[in-house]
C-alpha atoms as a PDB file:
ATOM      1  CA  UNK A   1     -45.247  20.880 -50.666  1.00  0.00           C
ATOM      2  CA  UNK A   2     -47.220  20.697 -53.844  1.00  0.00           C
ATOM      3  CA  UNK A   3     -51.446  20.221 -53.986  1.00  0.00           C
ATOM      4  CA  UNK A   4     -52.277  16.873 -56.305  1.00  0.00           C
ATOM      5  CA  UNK A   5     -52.958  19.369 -59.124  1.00  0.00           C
ATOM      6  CA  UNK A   6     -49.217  20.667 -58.974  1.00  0.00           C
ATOM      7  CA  UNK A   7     -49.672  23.627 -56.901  1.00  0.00           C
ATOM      8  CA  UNK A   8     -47.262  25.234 -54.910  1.00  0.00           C
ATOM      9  CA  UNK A   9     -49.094  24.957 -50.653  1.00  0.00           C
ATOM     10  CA  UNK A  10     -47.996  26.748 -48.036  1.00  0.00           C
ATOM     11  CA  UNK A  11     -48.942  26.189 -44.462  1.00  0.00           C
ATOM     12  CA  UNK A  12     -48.798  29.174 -41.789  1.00  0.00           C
ATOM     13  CA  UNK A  13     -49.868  28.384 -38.380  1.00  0.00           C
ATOM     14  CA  UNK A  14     -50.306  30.145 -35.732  1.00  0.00           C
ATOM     15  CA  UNK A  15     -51.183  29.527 -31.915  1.00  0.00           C
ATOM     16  CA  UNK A  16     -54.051  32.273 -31.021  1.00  0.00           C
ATOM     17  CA  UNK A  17     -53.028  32.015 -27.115  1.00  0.00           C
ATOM     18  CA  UNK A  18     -49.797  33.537 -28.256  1.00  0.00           C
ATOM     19  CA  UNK A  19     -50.834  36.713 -28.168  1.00  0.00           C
ATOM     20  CA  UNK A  20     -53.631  38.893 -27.660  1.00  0.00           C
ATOM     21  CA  UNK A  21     -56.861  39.225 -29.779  1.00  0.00           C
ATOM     22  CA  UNK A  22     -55.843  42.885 -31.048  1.00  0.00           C
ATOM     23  CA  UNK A  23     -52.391  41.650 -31.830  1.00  0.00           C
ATOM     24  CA  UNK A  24     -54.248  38.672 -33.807  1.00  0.00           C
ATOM     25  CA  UNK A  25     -56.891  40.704 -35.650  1.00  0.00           C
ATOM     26  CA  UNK A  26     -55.488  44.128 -35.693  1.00  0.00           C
ATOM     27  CA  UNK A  27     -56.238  47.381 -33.767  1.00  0.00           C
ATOM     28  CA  UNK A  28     -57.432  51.094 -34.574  1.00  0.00           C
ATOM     29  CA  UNK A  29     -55.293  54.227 -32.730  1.00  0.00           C
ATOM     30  CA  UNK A  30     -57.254  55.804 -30.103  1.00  0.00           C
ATOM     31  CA  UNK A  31     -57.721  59.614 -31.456  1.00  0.00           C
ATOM     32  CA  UNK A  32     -56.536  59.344 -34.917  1.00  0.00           C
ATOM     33  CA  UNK A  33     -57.916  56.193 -35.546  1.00  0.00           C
ATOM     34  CA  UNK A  34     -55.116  55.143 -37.773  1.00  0.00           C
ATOM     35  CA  UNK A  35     -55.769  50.859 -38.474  1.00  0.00           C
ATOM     36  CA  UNK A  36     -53.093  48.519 -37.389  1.00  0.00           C
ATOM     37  CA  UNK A  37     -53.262  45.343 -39.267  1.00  0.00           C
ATOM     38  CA  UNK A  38     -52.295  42.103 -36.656  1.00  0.00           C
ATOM     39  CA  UNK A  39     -50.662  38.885 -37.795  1.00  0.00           C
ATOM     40  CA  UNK A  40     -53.770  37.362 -38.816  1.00  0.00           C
ATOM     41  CA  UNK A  41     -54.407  40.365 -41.343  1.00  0.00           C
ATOM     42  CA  UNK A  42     -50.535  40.444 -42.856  1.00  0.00           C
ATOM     43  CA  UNK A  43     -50.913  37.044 -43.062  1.00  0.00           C
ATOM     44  CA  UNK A  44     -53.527  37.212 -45.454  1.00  0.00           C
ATOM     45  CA  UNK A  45     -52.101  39.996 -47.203  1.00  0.00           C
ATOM     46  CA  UNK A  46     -49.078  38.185 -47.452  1.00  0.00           C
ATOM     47  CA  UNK A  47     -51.107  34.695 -48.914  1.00  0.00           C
ATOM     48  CA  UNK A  48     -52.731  37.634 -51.175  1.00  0.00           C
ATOM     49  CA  UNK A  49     -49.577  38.587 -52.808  1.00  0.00           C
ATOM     50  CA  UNK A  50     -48.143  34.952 -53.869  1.00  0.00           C
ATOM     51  CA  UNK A  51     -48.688  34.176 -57.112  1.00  0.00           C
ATOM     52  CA  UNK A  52     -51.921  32.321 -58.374  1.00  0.00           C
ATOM     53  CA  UNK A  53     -49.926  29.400 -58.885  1.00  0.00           C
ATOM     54  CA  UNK A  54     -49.601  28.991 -54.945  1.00  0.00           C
ATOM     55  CA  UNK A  55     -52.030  28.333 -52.125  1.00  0.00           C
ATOM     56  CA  UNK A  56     -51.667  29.397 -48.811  1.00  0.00           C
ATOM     57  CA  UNK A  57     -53.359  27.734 -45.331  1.00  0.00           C
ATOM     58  CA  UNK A  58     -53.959  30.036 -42.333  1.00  0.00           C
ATOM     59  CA  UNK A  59     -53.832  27.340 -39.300  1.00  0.00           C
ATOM     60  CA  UNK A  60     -55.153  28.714 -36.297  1.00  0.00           C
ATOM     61  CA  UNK A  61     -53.158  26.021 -34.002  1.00  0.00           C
ATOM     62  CA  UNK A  62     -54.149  25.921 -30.576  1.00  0.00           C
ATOM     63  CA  UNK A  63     -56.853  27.085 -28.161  1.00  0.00           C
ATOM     64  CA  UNK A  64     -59.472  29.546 -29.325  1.00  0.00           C
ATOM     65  CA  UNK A  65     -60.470  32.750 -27.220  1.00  0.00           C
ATOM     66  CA  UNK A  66     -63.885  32.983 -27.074  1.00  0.00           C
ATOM     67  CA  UNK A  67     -63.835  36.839 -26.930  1.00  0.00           C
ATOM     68  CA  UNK A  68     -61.918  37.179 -30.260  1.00  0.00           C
ATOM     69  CA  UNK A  69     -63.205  34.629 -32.152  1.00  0.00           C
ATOM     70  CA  UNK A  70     -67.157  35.480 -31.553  1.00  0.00           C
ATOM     71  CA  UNK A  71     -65.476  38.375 -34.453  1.00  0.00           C
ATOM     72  CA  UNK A  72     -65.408  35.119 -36.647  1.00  0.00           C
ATOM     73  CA  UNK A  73     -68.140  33.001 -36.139  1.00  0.00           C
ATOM     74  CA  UNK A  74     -70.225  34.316 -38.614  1.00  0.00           C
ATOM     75  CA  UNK A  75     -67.774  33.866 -41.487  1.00  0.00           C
ATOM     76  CA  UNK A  76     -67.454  30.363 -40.376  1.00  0.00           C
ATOM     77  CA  UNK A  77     -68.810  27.482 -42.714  1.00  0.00           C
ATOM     78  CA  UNK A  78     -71.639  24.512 -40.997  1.00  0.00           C
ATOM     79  CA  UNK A  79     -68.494  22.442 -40.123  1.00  0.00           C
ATOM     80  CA  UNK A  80     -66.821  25.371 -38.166  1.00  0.00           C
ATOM     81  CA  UNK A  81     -64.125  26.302 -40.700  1.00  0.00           C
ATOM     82  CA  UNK A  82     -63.092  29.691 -42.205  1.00  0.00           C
ATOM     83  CA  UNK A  83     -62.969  29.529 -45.923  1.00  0.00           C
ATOM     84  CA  UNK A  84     -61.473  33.266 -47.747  1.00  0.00           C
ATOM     85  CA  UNK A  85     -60.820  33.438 -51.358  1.00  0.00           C
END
């Protein structure tokens, strides 16, 4: 699909019940404290790496944990959504 201003947009959803919040936001090693990124962090890396003639939407689609996503309140806008650039 293409944004009015001829865009390239690509949607990638996924359902946050599907797995757990460390799979979601990503995890550190215990002892060596090596960082594991989780599927919300590739994703963005991923949306990172398209060209600046694409946009790419992170949909959260389903029910929200509440013990994860307290990690991402404060990033969220007045009307509850998460805006990165």
């Amino acid at each position: 699909a293409h944004s009015q201003d001829g865009m390239k947009c690509v949607l990638q959803r996924l359902n946050p019940k599907a797995l757990r919040a460390r799979e979601i936001l990503g995890w550190s090693e215990d002892g060596t404290g090596t960082w594991h990124d989780g599927v919300l962090a590739a994703f963005w890396r991923r949306a990172r790496a398209e060209e600046r003639t694409t946009r790419t939407w992170l949909c959260l689609d389903g029910p929200i944990d509440q013990r994860w996503v307290e990690t991402l309140s404060g990033a969220l806008d007045t009307g509850g959504s998460l805006t990165l650039s």
